[in-house]
C-alpha atoms as a PDB file:
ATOM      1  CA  UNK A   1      44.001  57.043  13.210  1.00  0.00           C
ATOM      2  CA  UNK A   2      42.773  53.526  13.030  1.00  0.00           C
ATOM      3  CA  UNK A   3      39.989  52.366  12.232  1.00  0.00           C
ATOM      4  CA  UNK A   4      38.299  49.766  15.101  1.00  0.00           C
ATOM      5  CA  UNK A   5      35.760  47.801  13.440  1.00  0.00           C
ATOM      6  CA  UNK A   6      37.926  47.282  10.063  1.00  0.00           C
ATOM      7  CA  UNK A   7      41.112  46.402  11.895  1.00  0.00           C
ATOM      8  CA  UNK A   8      38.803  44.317  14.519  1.00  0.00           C
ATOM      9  CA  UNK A   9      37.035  42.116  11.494  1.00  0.00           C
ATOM     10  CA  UNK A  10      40.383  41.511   9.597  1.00  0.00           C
ATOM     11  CA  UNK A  11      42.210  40.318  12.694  1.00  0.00           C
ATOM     12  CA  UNK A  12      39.916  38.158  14.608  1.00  0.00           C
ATOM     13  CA  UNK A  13      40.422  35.074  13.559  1.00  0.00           C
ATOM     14  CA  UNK A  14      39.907  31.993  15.981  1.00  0.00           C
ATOM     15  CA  UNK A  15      43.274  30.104  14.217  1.00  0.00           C
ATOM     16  CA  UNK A  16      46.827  31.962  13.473  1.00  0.00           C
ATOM     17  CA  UNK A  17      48.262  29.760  11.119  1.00  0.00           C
ATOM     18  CA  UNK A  18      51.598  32.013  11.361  1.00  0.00           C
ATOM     19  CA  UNK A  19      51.865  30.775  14.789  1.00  0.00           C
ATOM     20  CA  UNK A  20      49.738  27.893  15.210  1.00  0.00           C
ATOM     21  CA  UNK A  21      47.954  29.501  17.866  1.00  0.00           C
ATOM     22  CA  UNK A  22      44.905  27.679  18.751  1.00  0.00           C
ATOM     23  CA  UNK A  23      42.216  28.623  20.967  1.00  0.00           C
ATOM     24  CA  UNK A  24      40.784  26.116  23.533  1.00  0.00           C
ATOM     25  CA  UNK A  25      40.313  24.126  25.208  1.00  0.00           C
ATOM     26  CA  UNK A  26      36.342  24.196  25.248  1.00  0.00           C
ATOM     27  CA  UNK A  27      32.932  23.083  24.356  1.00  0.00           C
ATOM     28  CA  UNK A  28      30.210  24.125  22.311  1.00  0.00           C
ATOM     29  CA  UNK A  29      26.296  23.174  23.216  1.00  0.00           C
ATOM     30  CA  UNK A  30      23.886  23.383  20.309  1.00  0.00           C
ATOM     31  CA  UNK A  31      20.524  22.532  20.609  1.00  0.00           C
ATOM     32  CA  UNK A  32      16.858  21.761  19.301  1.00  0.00           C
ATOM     33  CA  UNK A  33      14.169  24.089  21.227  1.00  0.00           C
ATOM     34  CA  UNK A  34      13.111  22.031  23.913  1.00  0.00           C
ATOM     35  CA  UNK A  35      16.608  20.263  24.831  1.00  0.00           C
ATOM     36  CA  UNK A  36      17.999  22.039  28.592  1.00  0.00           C
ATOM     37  CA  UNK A  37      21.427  22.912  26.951  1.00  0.00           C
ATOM     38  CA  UNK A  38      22.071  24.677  30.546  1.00  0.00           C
ATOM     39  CA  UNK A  39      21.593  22.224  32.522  1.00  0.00           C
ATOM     40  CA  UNK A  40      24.245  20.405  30.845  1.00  0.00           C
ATOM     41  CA  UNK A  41      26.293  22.903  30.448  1.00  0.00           C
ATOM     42  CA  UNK A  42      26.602  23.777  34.352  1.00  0.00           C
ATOM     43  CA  UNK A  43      26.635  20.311  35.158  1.00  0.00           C
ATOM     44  CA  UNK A  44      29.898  20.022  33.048  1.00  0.00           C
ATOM     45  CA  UNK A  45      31.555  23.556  34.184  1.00  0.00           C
ATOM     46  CA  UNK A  46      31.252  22.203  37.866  1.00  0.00           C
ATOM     47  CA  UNK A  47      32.706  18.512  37.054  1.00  0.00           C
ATOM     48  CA  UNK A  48      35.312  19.731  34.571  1.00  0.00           C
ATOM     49  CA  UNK A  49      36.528  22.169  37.314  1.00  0.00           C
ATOM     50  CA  UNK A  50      36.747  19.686  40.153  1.00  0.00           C
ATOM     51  CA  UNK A  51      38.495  17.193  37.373  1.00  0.00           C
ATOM     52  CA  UNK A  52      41.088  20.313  36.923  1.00  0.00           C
ATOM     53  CA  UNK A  53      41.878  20.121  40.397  1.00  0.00           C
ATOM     54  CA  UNK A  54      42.502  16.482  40.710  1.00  0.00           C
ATOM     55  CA  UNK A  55      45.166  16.508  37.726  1.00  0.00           C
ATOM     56  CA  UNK A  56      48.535  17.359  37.692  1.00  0.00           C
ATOM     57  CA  UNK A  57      47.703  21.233  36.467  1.00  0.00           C
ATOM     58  CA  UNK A  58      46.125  23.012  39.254  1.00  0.00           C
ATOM     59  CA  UNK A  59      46.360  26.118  37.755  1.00  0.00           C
ATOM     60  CA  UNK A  60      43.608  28.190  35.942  1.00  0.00           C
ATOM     61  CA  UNK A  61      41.489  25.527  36.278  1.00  0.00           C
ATOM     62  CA  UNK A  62      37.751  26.773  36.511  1.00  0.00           C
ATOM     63  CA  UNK A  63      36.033  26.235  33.458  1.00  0.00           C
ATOM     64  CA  UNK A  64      32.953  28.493  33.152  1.00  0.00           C
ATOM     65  CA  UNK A  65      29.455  28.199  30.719  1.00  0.00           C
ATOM     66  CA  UNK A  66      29.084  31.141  29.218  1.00  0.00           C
ATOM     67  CA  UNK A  67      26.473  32.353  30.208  1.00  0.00           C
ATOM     68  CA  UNK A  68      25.022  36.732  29.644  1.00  0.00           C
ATOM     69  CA  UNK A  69      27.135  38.146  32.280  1.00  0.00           C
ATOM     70  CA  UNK A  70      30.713  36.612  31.065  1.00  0.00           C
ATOM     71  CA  UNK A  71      29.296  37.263  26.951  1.00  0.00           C
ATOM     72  CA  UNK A  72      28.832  41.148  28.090  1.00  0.00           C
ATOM     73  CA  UNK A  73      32.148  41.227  29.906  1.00  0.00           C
ATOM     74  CA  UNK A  74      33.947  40.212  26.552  1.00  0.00           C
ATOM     75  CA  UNK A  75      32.106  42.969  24.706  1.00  0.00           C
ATOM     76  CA  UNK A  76      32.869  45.378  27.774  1.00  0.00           C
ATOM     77  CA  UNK A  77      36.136  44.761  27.424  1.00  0.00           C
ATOM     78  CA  UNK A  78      35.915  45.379  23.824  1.00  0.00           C
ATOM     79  CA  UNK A  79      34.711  48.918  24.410  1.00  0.00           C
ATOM     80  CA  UNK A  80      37.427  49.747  26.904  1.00  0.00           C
ATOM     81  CA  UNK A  81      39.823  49.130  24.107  1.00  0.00           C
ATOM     82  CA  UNK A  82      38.096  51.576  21.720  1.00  0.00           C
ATOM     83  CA  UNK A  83      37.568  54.258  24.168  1.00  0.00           C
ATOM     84  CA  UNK A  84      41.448  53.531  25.132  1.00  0.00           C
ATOM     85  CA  UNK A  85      42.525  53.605  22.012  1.00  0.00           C
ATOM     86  CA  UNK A  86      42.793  56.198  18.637  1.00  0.00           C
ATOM     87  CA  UNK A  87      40.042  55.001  16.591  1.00  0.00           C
ATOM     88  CA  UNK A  88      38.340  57.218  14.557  1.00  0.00           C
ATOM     89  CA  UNK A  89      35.362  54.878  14.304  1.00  0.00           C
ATOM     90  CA  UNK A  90      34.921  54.927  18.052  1.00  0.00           C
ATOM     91  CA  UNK A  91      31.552  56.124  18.784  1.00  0.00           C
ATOM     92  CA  UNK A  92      30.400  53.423  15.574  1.00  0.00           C
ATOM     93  CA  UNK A  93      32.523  50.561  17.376  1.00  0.00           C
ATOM     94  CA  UNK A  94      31.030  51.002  20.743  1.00  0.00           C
ATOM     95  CA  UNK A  95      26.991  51.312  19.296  1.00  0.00           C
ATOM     96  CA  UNK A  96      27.768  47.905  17.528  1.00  0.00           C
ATOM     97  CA  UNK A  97      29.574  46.379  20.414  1.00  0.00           C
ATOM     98  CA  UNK A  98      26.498  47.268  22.862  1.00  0.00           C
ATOM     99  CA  UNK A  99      23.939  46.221  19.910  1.00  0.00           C
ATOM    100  CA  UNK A 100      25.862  42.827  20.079  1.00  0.00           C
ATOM    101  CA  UNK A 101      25.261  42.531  23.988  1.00  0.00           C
ATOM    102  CA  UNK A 102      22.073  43.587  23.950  1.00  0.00           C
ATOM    103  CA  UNK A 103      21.479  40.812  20.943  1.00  0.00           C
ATOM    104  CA  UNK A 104      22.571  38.285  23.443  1.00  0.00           C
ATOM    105  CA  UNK A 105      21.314  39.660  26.537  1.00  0.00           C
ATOM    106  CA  UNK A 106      17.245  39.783  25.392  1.00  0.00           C
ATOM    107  CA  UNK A 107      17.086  36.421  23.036  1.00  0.00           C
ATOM    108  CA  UNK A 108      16.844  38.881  19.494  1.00  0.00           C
ATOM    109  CA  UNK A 109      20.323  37.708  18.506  1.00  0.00           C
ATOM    110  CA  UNK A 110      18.787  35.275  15.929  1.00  0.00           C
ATOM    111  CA  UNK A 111      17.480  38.295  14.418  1.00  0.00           C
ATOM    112  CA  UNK A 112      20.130  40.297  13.502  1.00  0.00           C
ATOM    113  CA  UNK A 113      21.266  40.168   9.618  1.00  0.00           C
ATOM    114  CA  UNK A 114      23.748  43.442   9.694  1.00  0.00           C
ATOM    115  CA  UNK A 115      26.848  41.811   8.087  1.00  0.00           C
ATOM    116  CA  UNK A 116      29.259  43.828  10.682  1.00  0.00           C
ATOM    117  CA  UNK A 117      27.279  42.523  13.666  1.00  0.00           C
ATOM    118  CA  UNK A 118      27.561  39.274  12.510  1.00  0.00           C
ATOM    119  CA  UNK A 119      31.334  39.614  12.275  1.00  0.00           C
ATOM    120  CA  UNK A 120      31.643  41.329  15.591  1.00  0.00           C
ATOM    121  CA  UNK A 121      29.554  38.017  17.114  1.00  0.00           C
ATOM    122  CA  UNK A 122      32.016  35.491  15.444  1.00  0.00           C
ATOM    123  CA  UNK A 123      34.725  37.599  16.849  1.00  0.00           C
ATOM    124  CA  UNK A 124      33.542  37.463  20.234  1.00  0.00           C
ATOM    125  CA  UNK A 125      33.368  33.341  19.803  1.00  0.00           C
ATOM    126  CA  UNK A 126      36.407  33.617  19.221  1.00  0.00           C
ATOM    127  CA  UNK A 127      37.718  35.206  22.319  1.00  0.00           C
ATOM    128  CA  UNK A 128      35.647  33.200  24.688  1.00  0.00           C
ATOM    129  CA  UNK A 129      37.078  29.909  22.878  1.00  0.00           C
ATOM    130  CA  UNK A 130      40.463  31.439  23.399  1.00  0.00           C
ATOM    131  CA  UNK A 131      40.175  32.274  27.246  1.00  0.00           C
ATOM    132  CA  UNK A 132      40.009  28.376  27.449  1.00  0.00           C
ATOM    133  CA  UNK A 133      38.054  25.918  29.176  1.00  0.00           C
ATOM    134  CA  UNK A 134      34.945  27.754  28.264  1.00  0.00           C
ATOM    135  CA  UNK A 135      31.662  25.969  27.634  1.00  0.00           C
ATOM    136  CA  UNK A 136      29.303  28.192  24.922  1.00  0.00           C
ATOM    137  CA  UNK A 137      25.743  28.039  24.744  1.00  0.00           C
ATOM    138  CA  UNK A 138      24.149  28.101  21.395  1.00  0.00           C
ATOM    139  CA  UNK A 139      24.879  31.460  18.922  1.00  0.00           C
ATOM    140  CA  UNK A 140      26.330  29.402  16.380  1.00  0.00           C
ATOM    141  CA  UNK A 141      29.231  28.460  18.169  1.00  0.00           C
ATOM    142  CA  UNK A 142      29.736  24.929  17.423  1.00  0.00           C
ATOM    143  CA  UNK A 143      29.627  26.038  13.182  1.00  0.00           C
ATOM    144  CA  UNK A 144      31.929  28.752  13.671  1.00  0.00           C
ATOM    145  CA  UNK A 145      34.300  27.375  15.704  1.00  0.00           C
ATOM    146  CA  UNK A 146      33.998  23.808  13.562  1.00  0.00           C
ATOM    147  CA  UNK A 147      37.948  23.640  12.765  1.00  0.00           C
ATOM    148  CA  UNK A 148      39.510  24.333  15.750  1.00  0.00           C
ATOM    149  CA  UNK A 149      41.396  21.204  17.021  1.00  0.00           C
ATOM    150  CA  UNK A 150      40.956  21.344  20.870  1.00  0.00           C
ATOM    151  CA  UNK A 151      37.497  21.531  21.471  1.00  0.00           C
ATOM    152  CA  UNK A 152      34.456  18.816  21.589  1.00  0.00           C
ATOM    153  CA  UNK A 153      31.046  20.688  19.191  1.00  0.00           C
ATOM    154  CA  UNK A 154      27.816  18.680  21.288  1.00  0.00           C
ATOM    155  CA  UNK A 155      24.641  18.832  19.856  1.00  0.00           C
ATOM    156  CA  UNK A 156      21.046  17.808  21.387  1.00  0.00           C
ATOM    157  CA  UNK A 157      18.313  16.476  19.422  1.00  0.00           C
ATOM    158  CA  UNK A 158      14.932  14.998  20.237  1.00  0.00           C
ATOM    159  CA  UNK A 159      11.909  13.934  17.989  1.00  0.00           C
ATOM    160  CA  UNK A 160       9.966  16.810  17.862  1.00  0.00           C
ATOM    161  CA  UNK A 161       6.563  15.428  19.700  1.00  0.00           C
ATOM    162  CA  UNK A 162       8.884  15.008  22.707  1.00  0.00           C
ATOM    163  CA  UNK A 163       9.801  18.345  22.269  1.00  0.00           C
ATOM    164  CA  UNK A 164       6.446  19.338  22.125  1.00  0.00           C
ATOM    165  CA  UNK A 165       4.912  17.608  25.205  1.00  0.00           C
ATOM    166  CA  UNK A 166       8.162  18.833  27.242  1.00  0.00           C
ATOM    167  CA  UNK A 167       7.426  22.180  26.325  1.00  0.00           C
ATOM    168  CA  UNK A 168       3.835  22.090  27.507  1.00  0.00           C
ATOM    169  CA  UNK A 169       4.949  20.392  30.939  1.00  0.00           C
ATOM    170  CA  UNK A 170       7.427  23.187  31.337  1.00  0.00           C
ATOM    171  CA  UNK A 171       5.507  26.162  30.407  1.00  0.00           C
ATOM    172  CA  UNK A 172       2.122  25.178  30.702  1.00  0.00           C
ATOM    173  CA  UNK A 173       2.070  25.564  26.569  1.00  0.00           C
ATOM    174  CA  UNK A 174      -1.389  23.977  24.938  1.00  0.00           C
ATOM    175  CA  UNK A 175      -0.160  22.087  22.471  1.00  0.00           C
ATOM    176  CA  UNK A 176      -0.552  23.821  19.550  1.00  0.00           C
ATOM    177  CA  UNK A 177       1.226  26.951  21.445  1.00  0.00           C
ATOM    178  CA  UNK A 178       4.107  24.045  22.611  1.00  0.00           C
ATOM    179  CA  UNK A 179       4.185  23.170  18.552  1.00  0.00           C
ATOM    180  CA  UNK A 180       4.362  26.569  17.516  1.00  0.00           C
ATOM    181  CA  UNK A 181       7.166  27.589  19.784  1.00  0.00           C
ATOM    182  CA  UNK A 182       8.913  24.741  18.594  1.00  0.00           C
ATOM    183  CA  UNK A 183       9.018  25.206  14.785  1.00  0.00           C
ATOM    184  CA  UNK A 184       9.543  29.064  14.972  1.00  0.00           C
ATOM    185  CA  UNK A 185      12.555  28.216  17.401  1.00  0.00           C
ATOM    186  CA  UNK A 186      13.829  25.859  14.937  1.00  0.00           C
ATOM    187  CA  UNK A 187      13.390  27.861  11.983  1.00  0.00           C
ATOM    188  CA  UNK A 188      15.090  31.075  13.421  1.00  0.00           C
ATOM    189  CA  UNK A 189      18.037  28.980  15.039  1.00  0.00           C
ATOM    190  CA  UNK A 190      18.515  27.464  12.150  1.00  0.00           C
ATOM    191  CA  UNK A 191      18.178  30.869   9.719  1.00  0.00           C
ATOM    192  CA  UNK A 192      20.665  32.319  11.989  1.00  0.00           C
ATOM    193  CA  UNK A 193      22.986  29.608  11.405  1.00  0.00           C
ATOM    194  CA  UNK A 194      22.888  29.696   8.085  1.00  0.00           C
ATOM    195  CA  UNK A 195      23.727  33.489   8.517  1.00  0.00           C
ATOM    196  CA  UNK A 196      27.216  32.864  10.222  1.00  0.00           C
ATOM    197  CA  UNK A 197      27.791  29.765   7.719  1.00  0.00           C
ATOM    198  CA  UNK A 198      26.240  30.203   4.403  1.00  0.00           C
ATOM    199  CA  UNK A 199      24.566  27.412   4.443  1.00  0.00           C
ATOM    200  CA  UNK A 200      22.536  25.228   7.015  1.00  0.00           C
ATOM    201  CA  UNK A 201      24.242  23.059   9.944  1.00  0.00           C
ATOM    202  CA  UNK A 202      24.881  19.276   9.013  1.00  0.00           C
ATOM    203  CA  UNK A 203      25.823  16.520  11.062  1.00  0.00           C
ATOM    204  CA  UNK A 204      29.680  16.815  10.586  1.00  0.00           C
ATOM    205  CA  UNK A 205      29.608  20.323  12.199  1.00  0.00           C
ATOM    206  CA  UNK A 206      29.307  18.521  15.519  1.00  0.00           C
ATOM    207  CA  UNK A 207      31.483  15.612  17.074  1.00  0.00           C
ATOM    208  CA  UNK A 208      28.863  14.169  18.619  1.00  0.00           C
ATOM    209  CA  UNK A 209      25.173  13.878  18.863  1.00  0.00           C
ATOM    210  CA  UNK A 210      23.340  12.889  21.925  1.00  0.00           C
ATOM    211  CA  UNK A 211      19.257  12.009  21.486  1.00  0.00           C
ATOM    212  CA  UNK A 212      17.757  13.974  24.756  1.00  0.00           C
ATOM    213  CA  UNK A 213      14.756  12.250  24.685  1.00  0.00           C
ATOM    214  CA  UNK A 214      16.415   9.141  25.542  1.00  0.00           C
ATOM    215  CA  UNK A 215      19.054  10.329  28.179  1.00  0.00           C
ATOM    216  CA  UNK A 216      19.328  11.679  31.490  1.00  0.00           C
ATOM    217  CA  UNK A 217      21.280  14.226  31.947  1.00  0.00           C
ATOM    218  CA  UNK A 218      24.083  12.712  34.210  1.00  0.00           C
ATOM    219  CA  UNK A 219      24.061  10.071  31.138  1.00  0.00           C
ATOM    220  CA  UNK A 220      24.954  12.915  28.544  1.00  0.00           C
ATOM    221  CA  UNK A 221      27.348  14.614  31.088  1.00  0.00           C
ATOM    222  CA  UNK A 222      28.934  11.339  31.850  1.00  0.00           C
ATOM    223  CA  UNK A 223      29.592  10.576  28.105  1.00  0.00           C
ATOM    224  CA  UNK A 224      31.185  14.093  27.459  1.00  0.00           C
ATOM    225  CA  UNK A 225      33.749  13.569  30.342  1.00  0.00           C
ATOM    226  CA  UNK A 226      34.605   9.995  28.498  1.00  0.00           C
ATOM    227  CA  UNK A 227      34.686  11.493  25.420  1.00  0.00           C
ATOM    228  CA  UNK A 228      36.940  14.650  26.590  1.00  0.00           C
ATOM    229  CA  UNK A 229      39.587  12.159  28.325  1.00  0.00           C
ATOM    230  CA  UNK A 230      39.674   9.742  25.278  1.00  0.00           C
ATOM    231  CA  UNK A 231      40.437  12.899  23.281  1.00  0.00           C
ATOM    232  CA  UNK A 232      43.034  14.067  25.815  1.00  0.00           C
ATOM    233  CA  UNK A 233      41.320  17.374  26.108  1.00  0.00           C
ATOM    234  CA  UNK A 234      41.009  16.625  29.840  1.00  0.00           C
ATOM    235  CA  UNK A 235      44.000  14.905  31.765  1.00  0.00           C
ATOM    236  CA  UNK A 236      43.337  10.963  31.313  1.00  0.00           C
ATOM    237  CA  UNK A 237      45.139  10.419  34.369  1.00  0.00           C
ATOM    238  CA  UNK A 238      43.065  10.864  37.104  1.00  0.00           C
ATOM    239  CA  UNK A 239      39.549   9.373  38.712  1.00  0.00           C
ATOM    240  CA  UNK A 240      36.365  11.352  40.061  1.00  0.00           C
END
């Protein structure tokens, strides 16, 4: 018998350089704590699938944020092929597939340090970037999926007393509970990163950097489109 999670960490890889299969195309979202990655990424799932429909493809042409529900389908999916399947590591496969969605699910992902989780997320990563036209929130996503060709990394920064005073506005935070938030998000995003990566995220991880304190969000969403059509990740044929 096989065994799942040994078999499942050597093989999923996001590039096949044997076949030059590449995953994509997609976008990742990371963010400081107090930047709406959602809202941008919703914003963009809704535009890039009406785009879709006004080029010459018109198939498979929703693109989707990923958001808990389509995360946990992945990892159910996952589990069908181990119960399916003659693993011998079955029942351990499935505990650290749910552990995974249940990471993601409750916000403790940036907690977990088990070296096989942390495999198991990148894995899953990988399959959402490879289902195409995907938009991924956060979890690393933009580090570990830094060398893949056909795919725009976004990141969204803002000087932290911004951060701060949005935070307070948007859940009636004092300040020094807004400021606290704040640096303990930081510090755990960017522990977790350094997790996946070895080290900590740097500017060349990401293809572009937008300052949320000084854009609206239509401005940020508008850029992306530019950006995706200049890049020819999105047909550069066809107007809104």
């Amino acid at each position: 018998m096989k065994n799942f999670l040994k078999s499942y960490l050597l093989e999923s890889k996001c590039i096949n350089l044997e076949t030059g299969d590449y995953p994509g195309p997609f976008l990742t979202i990371s963010r400081q704590a107090g930047c709406s990655a959602k809202r941008i990424a919703i914003k963009l799932s809704k535009i890039l699938t009406g785009y879709s429909y006004m080029s010459e493809t018109k198939t498979d042409v929703e693109w989707k944020w990923v958001d808990k529900d389509m995360f946990l389908g992945v990892v159910q999916e996952m589990i069908e092929e181990v119960k399916s399947g003659d693993y011998e590591d079955a029942e351990e496969s499935i505990r650290f597939l749910k552990e995974v969605g249940r990471a993601f699910s409750d916000e403790t992902i940036y907690d977990i340090s088990d070296d096989k989780l942390i495999a198991t997320l990148k894995g899953i990563i990988c399959r959402l970037a490879h289902q195409g036209r995907t938009i991924i929130v956060g979890r690393s996503s933009g580090a570990i999926l830094k060398d893949i060709p056909n795919k725009l990394n976004i990141r969204l920064e803002a000087p932290s007393d911004w951060r701060i005073n949005r935070m307070m506005q948007i859940k009636d935070m004092t300040r020094s509970e807004a400021e606290k938030y704040i640096n303990e998000a930081d510090i755990k995003r960017d522990a977790f990163i350094e997790k996946i990566i070895g080290r900590t995220a740097e500017n060349e991880d990401f293809d572009v950097i937008f300052n949320y304190a000084s854009l609206e969000d239509d401005q940020i969403v508008d850029a992306v489109i530019n950006i995706l059509r200049n890049k020819k990740i999105i047909s550069p044929h066809h107007d809104f």
